[in-house]
Protein backbone atom coordinates (compact mmCIF):
# COMPACT_ATOMS: atom_id res chain seq x y z
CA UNK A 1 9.02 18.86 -15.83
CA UNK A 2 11.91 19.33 -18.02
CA UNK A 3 9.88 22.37 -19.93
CA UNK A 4 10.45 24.42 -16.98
CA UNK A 5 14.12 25.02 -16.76
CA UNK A 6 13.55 25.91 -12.32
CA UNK A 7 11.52 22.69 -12.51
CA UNK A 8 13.85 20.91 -14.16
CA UNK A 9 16.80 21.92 -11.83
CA UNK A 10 15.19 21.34 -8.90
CA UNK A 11 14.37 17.85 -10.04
CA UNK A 12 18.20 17.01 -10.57
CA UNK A 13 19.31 18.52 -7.64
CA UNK A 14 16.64 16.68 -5.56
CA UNK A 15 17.84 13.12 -7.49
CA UNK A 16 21.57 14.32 -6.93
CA UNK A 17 20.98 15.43 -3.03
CA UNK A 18 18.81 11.74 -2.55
CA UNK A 19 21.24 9.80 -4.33
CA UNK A 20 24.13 11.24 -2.62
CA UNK A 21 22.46 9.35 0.53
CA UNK A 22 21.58 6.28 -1.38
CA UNK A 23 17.90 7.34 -1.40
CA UNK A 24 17.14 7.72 -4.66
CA UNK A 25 18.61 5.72 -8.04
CA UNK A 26 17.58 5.06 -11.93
CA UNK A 27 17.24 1.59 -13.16
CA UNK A 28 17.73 1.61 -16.81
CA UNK A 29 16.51 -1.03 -19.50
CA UNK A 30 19.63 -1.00 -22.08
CA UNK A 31 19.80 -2.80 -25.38
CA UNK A 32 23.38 -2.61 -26.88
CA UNK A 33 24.36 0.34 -24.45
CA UNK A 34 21.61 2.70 -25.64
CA UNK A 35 18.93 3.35 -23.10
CA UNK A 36 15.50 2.55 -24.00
CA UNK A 37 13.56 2.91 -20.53
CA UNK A 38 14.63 4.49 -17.47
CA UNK A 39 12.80 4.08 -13.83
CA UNK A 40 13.39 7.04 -11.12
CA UNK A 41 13.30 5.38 -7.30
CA UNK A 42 13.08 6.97 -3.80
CA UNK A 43 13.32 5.26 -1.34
CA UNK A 44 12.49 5.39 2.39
CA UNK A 45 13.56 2.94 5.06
CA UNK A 46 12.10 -0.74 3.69
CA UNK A 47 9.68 1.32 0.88
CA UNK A 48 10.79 1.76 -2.67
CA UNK A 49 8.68 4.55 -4.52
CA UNK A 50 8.60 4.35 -8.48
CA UNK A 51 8.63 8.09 -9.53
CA UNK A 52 8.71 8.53 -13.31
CA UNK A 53 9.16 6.51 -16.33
CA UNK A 54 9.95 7.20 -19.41
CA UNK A 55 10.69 4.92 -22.34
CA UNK A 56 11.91 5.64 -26.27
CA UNK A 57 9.01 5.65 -28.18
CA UNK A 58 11.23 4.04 -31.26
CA UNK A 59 10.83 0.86 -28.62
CA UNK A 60 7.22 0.87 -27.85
CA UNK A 61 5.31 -2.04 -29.14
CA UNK A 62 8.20 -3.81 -27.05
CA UNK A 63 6.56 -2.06 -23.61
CA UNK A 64 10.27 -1.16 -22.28
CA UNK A 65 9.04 0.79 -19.27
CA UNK A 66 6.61 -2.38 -18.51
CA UNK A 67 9.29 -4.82 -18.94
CA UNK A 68 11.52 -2.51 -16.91
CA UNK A 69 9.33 -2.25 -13.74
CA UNK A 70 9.11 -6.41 -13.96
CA UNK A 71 12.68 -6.36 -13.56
CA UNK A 72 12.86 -3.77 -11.16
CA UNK A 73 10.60 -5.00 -8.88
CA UNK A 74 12.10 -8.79 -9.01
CA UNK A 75 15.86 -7.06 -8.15
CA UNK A 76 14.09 -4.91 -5.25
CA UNK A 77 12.11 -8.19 -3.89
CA UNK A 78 14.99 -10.24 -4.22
CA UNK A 79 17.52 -8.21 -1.49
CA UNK A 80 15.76 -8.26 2.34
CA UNK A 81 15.68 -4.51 2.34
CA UNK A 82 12.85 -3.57 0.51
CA UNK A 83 9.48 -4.39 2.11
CA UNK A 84 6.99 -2.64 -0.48
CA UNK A 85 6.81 -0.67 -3.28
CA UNK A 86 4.90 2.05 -3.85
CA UNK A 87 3.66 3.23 -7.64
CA UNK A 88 3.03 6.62 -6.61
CA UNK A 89 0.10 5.80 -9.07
CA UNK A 90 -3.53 6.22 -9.47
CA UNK A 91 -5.73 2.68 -9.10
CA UNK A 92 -6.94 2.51 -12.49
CA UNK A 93 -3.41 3.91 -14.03
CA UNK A 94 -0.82 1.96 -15.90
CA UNK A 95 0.92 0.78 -13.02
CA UNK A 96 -2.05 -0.28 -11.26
CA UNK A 97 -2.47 -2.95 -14.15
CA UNK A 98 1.00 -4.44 -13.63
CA UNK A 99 0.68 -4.87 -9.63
CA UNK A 100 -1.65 -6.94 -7.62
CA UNK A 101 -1.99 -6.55 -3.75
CA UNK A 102 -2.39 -2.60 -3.68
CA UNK A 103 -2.44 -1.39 0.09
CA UNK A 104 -5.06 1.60 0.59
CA UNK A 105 -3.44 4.78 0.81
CA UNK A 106 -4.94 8.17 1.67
CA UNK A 107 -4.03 12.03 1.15
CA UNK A 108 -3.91 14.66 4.00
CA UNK A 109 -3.83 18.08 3.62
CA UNK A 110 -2.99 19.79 6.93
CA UNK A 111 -2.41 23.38 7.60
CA UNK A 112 0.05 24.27 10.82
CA UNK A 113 -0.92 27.52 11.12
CA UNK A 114 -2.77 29.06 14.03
CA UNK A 115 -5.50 29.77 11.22
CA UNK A 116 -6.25 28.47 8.40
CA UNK A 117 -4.31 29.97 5.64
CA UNK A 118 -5.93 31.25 1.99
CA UNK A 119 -3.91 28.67 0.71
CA UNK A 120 -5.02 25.90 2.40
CA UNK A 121 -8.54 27.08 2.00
CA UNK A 122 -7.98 27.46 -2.21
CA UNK A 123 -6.54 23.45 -1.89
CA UNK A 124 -8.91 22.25 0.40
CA UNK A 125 -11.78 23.55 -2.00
CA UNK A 126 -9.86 22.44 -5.50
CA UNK A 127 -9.33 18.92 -3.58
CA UNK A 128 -12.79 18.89 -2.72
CA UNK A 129 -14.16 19.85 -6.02
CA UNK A 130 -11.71 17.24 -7.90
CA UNK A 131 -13.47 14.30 -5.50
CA UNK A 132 -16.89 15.65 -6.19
CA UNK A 133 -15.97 15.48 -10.18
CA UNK A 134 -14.67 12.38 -10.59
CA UNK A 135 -17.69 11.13 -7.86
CA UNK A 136 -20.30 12.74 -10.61
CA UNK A 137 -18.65 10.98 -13.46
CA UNK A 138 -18.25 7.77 -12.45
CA UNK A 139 -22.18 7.96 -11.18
CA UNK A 140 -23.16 9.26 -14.95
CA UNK A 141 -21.22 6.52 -16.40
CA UNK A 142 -22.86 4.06 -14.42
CA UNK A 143 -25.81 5.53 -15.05
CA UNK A 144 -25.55 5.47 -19.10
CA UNK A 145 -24.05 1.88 -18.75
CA UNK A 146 -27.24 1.08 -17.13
CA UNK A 147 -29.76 2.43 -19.75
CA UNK A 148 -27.66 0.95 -23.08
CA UNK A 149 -29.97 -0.09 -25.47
CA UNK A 150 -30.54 -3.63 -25.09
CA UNK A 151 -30.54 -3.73 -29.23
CA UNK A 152 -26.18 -3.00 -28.91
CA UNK A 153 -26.02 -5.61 -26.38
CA UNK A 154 -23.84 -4.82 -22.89
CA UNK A 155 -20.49 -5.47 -24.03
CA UNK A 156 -21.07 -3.40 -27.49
CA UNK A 157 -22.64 -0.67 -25.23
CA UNK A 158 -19.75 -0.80 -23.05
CA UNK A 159 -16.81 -1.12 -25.94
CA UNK A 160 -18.58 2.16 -27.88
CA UNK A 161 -18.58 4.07 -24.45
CA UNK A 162 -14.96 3.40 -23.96
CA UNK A 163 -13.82 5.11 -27.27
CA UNK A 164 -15.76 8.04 -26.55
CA UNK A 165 -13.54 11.12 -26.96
CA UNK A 166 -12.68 13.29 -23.40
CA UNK A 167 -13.42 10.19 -21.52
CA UNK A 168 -10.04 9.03 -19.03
């Protein structure tokens, strides 16, 4: 974000604008004044969002931005007027590891216009072609998870397919 300079003013004038109207704030994880994590939250009506994180890498054996998020979501639980919190993350991402009780959430892409627009027609087919990816990879790594050679054993099978390079 910040490699863009437009990208990056945008962002601060959309943090400014939201936090002007108490919709949007950064928790920060300090250790003798210095900032070594920082959280970005939206929020809207009795949902906080977590946006970014970002943490000093000097710090990160220490997992500030995980230790952060435990305190931030404590301090939002603990007040009456936050009812959820949403990751704004991926199931199997690094946020989905530190919170149990995920709600199922779903994407729309909806076009307004009285056709549809070349736009919407260029999304709607990159959407559909980023489902129908992921859908073939996970069935080829079942697939090779189900043919291991019984010789490595299961969980060796499994271990040397997870440190396979290009594989997320």
């Amino acid at each position: 974000m910040l490699s863009d300079p437009a990208d990056a003013a945008f962002v601060r004038r959309l943090l400014q604008d939201l936090a002007a109207r108490q919709d949007a704030s950064v928790a920060l994880l300090r250790i003798n004044g210095a900032a070594i994590a920082a959280q970005v939250l939206m929020y809207c009506g009795s949902t906080a969002y977590t946006w970014k994180t970002a943490f000093d890498a000097a710090y990160a054996k220490y997992s500030p931005g995980a230790l952060l998020i435990d305190k931030v979501t404590e301090a939002l639980f603990a007040g009456s007027e936050i009812l959820a919190i949403n990751s704004c993350a991926a199931e199997a991402s690094f946020m989905g590891q530190l919170w149990a009780g995920r709600r199922a959430m779903v994407d729309m892409l909806v076009d307004i216009g009285a056709r549809k627009s070349l736009g919407y027609r260029m999304e709607a087919g990159r959407q559909l072609g980023y489902q129908s990816l992921r859908s073939l990879r996970d069935r080829l790594r079942q697939r090779s998870l189900s043919t291991a050679p019984k010789k490595l054993g299961q969980a060796a099978w499994a271990m040397k397919s997870l440190i396979l390079p290009g594989y997320n």
